[in-house]
Protein backbone atom coordinates (compact mmCIF):
# COMPACT_ATOMS: atom_id res chain seq x y z
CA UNK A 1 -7.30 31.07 23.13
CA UNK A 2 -3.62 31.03 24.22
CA UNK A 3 -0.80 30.45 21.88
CA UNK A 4 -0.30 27.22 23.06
CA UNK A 5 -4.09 26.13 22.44
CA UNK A 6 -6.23 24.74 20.02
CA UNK A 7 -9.48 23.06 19.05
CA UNK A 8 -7.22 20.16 17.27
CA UNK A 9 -4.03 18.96 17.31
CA UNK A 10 -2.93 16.28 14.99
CA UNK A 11 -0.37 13.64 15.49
CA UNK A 12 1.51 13.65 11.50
CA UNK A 13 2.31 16.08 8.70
CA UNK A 14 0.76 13.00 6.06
CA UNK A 15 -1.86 12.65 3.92
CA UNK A 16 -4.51 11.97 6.22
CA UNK A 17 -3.06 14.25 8.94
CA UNK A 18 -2.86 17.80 6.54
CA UNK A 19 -6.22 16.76 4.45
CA UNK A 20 -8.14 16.60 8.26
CA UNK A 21 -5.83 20.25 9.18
CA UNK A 22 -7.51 21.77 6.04
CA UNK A 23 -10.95 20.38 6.28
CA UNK A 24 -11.21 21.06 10.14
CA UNK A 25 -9.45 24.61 9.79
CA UNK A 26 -12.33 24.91 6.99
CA UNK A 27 -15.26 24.60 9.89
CA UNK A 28 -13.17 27.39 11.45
CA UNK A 29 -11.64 24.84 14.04
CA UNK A 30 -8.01 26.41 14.89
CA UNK A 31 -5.46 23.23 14.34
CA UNK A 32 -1.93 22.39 15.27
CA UNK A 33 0.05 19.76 12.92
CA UNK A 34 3.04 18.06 14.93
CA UNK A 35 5.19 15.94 12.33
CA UNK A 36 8.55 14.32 14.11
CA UNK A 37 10.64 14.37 10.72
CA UNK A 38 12.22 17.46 9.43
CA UNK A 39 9.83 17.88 6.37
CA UNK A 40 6.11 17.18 5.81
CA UNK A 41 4.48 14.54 3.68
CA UNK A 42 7.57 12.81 2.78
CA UNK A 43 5.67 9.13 1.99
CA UNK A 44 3.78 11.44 -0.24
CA UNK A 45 6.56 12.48 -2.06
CA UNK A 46 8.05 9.66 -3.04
CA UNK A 47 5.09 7.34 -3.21
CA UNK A 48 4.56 5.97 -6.88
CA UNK A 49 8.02 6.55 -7.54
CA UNK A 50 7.87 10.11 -6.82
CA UNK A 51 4.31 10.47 -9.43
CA UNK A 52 1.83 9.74 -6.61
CA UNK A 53 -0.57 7.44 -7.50
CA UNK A 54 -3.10 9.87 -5.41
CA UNK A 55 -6.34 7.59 -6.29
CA UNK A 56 -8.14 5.09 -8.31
CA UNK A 57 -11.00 5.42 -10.79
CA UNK A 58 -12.45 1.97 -9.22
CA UNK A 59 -12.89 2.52 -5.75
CA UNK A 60 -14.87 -0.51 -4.02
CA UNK A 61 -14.73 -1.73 -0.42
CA UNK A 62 -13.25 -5.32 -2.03
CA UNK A 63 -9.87 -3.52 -2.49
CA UNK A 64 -9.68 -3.05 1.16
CA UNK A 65 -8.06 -5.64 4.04
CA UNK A 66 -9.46 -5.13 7.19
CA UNK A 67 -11.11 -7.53 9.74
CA UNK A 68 -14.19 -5.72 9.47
CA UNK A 69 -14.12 -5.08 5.61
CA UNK A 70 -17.38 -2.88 6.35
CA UNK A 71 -16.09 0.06 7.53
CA UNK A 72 -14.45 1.56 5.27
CA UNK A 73 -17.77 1.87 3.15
CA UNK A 74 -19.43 4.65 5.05
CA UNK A 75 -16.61 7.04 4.91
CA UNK A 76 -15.52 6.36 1.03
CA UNK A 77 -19.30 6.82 0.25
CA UNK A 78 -18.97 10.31 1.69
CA UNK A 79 -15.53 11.32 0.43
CA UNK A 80 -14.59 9.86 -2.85
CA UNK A 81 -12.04 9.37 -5.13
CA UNK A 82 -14.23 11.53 -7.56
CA UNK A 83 -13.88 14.46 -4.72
CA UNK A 84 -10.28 14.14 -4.32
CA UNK A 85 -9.82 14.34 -8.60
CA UNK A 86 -12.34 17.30 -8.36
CA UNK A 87 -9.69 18.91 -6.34
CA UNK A 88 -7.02 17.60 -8.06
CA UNK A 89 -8.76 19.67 -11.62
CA UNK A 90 -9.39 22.49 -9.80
CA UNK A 91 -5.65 22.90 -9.44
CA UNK A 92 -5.04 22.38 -12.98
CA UNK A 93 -2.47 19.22 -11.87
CA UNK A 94 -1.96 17.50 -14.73
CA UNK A 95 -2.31 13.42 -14.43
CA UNK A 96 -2.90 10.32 -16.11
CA UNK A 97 -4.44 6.93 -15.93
CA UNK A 98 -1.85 3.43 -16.09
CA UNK A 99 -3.53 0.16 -15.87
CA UNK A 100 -6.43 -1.01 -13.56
CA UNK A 101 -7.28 2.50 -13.30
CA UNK A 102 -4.34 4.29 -11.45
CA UNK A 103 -4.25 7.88 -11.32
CA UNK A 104 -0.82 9.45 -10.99
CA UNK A 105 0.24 13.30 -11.21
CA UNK A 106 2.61 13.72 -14.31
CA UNK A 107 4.66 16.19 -12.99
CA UNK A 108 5.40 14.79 -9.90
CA UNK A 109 3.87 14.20 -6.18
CA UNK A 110 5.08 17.40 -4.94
CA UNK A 111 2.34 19.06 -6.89
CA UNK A 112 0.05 17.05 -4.36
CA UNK A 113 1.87 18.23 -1.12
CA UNK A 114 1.84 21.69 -2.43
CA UNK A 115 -2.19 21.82 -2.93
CA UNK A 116 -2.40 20.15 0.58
CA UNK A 117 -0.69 22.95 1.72
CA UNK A 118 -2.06 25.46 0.04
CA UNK A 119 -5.69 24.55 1.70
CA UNK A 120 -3.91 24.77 4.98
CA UNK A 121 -2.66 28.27 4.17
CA UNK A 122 -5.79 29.68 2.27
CA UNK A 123 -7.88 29.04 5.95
CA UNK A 124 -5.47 30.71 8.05
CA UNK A 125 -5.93 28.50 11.03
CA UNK A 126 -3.68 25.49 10.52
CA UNK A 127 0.24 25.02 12.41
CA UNK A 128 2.33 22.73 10.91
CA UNK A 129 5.86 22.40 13.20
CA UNK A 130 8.39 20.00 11.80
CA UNK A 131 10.87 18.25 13.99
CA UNK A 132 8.21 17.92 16.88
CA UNK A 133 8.04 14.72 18.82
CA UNK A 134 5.24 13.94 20.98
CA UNK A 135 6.79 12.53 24.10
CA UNK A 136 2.96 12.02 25.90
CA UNK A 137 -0.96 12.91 25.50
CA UNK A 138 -2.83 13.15 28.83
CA UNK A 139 -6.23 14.09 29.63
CA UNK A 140 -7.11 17.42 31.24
CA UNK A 141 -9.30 17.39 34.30
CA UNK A 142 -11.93 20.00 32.75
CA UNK A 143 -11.89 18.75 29.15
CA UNK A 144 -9.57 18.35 26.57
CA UNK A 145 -5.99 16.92 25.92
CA UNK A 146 -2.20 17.79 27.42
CA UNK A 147 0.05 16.98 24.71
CA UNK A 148 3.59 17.07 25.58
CA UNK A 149 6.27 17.64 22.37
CA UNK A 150 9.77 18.13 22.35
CA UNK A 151 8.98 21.77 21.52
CA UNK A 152 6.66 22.51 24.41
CA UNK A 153 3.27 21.19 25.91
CA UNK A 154 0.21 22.30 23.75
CA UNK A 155 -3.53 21.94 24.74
CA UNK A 156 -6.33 20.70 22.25
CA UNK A 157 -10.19 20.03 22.51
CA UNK A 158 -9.22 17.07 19.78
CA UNK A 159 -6.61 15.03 19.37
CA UNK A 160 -6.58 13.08 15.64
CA UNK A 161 -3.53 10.41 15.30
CA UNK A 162 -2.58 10.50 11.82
CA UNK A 163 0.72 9.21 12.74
CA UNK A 164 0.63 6.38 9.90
CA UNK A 165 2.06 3.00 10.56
CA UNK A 166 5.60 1.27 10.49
CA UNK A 167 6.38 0.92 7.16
CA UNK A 168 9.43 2.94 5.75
CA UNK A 169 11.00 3.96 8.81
CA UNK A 170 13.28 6.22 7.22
CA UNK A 171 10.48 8.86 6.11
CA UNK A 172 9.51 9.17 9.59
CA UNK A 173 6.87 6.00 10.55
CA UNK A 174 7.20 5.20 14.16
CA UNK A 175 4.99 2.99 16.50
CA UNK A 176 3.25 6.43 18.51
CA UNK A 177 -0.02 6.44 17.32
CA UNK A 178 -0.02 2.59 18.81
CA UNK A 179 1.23 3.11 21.85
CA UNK A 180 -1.58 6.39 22.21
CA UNK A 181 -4.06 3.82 21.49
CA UNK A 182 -2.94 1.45 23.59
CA UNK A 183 -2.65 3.99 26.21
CA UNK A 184 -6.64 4.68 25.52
CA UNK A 185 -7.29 1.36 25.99
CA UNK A 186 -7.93 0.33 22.08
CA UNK A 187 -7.25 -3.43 20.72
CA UNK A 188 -4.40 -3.67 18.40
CA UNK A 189 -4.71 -6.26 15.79
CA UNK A 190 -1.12 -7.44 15.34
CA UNK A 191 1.27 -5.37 12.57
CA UNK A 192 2.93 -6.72 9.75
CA UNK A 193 4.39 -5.33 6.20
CA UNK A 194 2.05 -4.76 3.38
CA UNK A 195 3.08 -4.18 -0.07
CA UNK A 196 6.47 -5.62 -0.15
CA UNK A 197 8.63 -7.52 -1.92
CA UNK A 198 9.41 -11.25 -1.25
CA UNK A 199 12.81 -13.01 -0.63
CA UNK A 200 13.96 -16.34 -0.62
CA UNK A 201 17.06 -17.95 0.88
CA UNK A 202 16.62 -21.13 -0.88
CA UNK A 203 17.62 -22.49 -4.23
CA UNK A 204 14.90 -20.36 -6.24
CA UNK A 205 17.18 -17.05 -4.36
CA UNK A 206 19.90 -17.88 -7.19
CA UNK A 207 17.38 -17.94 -10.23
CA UNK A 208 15.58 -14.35 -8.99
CA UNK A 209 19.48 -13.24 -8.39
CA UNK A 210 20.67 -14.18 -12.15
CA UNK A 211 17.07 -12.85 -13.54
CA UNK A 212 17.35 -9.09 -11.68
CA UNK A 213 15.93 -6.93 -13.40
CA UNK A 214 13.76 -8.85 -15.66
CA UNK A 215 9.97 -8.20 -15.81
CA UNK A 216 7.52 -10.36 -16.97
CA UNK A 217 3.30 -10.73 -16.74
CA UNK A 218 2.05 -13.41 -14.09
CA UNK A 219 -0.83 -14.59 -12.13
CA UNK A 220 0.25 -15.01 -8.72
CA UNK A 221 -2.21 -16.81 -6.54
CA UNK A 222 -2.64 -18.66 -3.17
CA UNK A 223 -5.60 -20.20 -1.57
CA UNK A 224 -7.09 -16.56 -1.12
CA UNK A 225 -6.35 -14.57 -4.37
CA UNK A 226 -5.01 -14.04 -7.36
CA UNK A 227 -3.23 -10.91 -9.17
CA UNK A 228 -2.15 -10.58 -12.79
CA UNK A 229 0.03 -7.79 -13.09
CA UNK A 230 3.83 -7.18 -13.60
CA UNK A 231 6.51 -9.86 -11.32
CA UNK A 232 9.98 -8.78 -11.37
CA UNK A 233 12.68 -10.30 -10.04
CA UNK A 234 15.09 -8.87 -7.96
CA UNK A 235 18.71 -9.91 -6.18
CA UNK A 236 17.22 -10.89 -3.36
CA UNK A 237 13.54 -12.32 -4.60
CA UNK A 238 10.79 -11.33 -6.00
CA UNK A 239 8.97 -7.55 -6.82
CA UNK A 240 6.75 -6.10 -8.89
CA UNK A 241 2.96 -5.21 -8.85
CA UNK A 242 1.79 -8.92 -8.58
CA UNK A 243 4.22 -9.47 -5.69
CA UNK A 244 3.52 -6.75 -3.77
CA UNK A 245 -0.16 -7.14 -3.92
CA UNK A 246 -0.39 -11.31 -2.64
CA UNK A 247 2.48 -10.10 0.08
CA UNK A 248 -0.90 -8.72 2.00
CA UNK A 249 -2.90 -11.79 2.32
CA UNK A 250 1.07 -13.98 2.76
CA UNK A 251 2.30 -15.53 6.36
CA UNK A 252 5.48 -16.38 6.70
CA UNK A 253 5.90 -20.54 5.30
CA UNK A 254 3.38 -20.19 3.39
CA UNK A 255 3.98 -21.13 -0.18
CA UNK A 256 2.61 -19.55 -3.48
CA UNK A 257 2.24 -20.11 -7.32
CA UNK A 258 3.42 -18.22 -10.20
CA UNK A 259 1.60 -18.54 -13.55
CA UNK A 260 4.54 -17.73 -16.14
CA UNK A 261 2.14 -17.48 -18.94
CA UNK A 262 -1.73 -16.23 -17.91
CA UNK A 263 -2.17 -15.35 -21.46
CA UNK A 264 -2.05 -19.06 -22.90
CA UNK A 265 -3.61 -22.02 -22.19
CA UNK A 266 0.34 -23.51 -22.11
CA UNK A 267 -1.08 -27.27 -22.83
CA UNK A 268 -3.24 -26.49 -25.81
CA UNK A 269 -0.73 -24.37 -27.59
CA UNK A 270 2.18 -27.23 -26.98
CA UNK A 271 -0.07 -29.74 -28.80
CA UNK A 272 -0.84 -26.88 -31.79
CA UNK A 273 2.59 -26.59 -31.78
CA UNK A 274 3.14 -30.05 -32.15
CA UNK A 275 1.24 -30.34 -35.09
CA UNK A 276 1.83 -27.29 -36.40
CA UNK A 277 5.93 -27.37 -36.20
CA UNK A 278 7.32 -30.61 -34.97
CA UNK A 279 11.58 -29.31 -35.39
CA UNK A 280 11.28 -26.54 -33.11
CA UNK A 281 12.29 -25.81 -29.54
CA UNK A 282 10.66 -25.20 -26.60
CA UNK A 283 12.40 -23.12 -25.77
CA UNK A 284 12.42 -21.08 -29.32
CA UNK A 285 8.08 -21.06 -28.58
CA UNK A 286 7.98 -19.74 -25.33
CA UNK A 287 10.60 -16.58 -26.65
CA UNK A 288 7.72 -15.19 -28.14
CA UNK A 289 6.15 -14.33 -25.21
CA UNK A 290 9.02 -14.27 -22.31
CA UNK A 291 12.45 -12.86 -22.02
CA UNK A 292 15.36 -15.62 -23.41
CA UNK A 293 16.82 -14.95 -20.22
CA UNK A 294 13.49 -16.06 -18.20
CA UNK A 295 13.12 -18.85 -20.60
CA UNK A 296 16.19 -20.13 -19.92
CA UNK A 297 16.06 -20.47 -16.04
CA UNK A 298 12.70 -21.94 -16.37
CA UNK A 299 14.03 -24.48 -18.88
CA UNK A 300 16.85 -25.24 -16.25
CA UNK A 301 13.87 -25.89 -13.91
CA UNK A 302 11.90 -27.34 -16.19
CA UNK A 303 12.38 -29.44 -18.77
CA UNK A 304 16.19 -29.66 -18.41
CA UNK A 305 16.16 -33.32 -19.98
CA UNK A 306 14.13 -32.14 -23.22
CA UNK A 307 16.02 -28.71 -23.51
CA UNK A 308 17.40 -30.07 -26.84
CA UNK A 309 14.59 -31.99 -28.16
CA UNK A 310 11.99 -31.49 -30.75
CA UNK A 311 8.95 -30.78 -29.23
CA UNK A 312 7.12 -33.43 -31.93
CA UNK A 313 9.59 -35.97 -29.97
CA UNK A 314 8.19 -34.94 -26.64
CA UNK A 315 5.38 -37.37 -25.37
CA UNK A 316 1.80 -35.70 -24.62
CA UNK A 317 2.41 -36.67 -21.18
CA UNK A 318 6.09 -34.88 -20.51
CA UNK A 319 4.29 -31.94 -22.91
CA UNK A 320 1.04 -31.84 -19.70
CA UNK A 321 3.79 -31.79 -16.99
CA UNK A 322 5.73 -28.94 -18.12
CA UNK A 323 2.50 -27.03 -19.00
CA UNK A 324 0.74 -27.56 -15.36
CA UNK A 325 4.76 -26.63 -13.76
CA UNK A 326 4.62 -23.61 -16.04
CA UNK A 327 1.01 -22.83 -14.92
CA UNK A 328 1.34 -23.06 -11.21
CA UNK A 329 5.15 -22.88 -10.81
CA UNK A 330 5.57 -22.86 -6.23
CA UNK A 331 7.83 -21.02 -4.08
CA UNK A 332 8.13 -20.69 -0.83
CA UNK A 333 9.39 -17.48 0.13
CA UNK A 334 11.50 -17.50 3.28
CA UNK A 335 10.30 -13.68 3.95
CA UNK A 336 9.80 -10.46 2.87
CA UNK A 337 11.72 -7.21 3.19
CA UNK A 338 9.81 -6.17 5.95
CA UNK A 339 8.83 -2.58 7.30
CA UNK A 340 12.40 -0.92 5.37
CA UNK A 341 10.70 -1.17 2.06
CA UNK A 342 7.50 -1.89 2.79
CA UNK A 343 4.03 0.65 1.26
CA UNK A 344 1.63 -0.07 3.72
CA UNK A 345 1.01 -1.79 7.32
CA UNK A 346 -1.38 -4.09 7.84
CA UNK A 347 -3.31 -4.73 11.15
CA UNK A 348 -3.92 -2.13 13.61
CA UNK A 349 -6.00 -0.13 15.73
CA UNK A 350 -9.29 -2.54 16.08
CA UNK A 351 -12.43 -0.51 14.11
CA UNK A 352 -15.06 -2.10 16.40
CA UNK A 353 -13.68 0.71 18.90
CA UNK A 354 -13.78 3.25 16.72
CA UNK A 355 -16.91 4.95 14.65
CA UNK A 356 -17.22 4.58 11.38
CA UNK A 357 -18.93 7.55 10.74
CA UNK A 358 -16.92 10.42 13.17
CA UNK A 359 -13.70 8.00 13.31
CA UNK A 360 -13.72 8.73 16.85
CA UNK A 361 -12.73 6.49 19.46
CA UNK A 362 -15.52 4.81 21.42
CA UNK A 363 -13.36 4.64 24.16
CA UNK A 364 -12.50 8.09 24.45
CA UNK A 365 -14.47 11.54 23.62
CA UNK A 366 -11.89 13.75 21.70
CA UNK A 367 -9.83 10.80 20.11
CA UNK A 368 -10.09 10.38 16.59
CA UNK A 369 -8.01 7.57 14.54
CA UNK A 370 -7.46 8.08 10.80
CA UNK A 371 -5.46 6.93 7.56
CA UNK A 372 -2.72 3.40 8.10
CA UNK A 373 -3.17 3.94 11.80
CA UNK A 374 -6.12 2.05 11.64
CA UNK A 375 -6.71 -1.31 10.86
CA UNK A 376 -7.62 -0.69 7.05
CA UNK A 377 -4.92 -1.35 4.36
CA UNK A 378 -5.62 -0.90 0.69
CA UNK A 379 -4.68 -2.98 -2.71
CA UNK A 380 -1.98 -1.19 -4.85
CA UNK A 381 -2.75 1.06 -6.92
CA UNK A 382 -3.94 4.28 -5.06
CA UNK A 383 -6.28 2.79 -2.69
CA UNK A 384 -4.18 3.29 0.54
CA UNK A 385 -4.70 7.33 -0.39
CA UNK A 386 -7.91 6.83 -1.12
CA UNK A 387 -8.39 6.13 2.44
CA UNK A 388 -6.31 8.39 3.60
CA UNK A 389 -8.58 11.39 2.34
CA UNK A 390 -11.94 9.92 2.86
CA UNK A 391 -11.22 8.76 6.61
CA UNK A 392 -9.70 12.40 7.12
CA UNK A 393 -12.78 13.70 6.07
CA UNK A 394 -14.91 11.80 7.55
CA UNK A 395 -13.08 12.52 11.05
CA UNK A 396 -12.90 16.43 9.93
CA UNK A 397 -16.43 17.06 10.29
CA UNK A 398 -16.85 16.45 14.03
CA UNK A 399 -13.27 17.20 15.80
């Protein structure tokens, strides 16, 4: 085998793209890693604010968006998150669980990119070249793929696109692996940003502007879903766990609700509270459980006319209307921050055209699809590296 040739050659230095390098390289399978951007798994580094949130203890098809939410369950069944934290212990990298059963590295992401690597290295048989843009992928008359880079043509039995999807640009992300697809013939479900904040351009822009920086617990919800997890508000809308996690199932004019206070049933503790201490404030009741700062816009949007009255001098009936605006508060984002900031994509290459066992394409011997590529996006909270290993996997056994 020439310099120049291999059994695979895979399209992005990722998570999906150097877990398949290793696993392959494991089988013996000589393999060639082509990453455009100057350094290798750079969404991995700063992912989970540079901690990696590398997987989840719950892993279940229902935290999955695809429009075949079936696929995904034959390759997690075969790789799972309890494989990947194996791994993780056998490297002695120290982590810890947050809430709804995140898993992130305590000493930082780059001790996840390093044990990546070091699998590469160990088998001897992986390439990784940086700065390496691949300009076309043709089809050899015997068998096999041409793939033409900006640092030379290379030749490859398999060719695995682990080029991820749009989101943060700036680490690298471009829209190759689509246009291969595309090339092969494969349906594209259309792309949007997944995982990303909201903004607003109308009134509610000035409240989330004065309240940056503020966190508090809500239940955001639409027709769809729900999430209960941390909202915070930001200069130019809305962020935060909760946020990010309903911008997946969002279209633009849509509107959505925002449960201030999940924890309470607001209208039974307002009428306790009315018996209980007729002189105080609303305001003074709901600072025991939100910032003043919060409390204060929402009294603004609120109850403005009873900001100064005794809630045993508020009717029952003012008392229901403020608890059901409190409980289901709408907004109408005017957008999101798109692709720039976004975790994930959404949409992509169709999975009917691709197996779910080999993640090969049915359209073309040799072509494998794995990780954001495909049309699969995952809930926060480690999921979207969850299938980045298993679909790896799953594809490393039969390039």
């Amino acid at each position: 085998m020439s310099k120049n040739q291999y059994d695979v050659l895979v399209l992005g230095a990722g998570a999906s793209g150097l877990m398949l390098a290793y696993k392959a390289a494991q089988r013996g399978r000589k393999v060639l890693v082509v990453e455009k951007a100057n350094k290798v798994g750079k969404k991995i580094l700063m992912s989970g604010g540079g901690k990696c949130n590398f997987t989840n203890l719950y892993v279940e098809p229902e935290n999955f968006i695809s429009h075949n939410p079936h696929f995904v369950i034959s390759a997690l069944s075969r790789y799972t998150n309890w494989d990947f934290i194996g791994m993780v212990c056998d490297y002695g990298i120290a982590y810890e669980e947050r809430k709804h059963g995140q898993l992130f590295t305590l000493n930082g992401a780059k001790e996840i990119l390093a044990m990546l690597l070091a699998e590469c290295e160990k088998t001897g048989l992986v390439d990784i070249k940086t700065n390496c843009e691949v300009k076309a992928v043709n089809i050899l008359d015997d068998q096999g793929f041409k793939i033409s880079t900006t640092l030379g043509h290379f030749e490859a039995e398999s060719v695995v696109v682990a080029s991820g999807g749009l989101s943060i640009p700036t680490l690298g992300g471009t829209g190759i692996g689509y246009d291969i697809a595309k090339q092969f013939n494969h349906h594209i479900y259309p792309t949007r940003a997944g995982l990303v904040p909201f903004t607003f351009t109308d009134s509610f822009k000035e409240v989330t502007s004065k309240l940056s920086g503020n966190a508090v617990e809500a239940t955001l919800s639409n027709e769809l879903i729900s999430f209960t997890e941390a909202l915070l508000f930001t200069h130019r809308g809305l962020s935060g766990p909760s946020s990010l996690q309903l911008s997946n199932y969002w279209h633009a004019g849509q509107s959505f609700k925002i449960n201030f206070l999940p924890q309470l049933d607001v209208e039974e503790f307002l009428k306790a509270k009315k018996a209980s201490q007729p002189k105080v404030l609303l305001r003074t009741l709901f600072g025991e459980y939100l910032p003043k700062s919060v409390v204060l816009e929402l009294q603004n949007l609120i109850w403005l006319d009873s900001a100064d009255i005794a809630i045993g001098n508020i009717s029952d009936d003012k008392l229901s209307h403020i608890s059901q605006r409190l409980e289901a508060f709408e907004v109408k984002p005017s957008g999101t921050e798109g692709y720039r900031t976004a975790e994930v994509t959404l949409g992509g290459v169709d999975t009917a055209e691709i197996s779910s066992k080999t993640m090969e394409s049915k359209k073309q011997k040799g072509l494998f699809f794995i990780g954001e590529i495909v049309d699969i996006s995952g809930h926060l909270g480690g999921f979207n590296f969850q299938w980045a290993w298993s679909s790896a996997h799953a594809a490393s056994e039969y390039v």
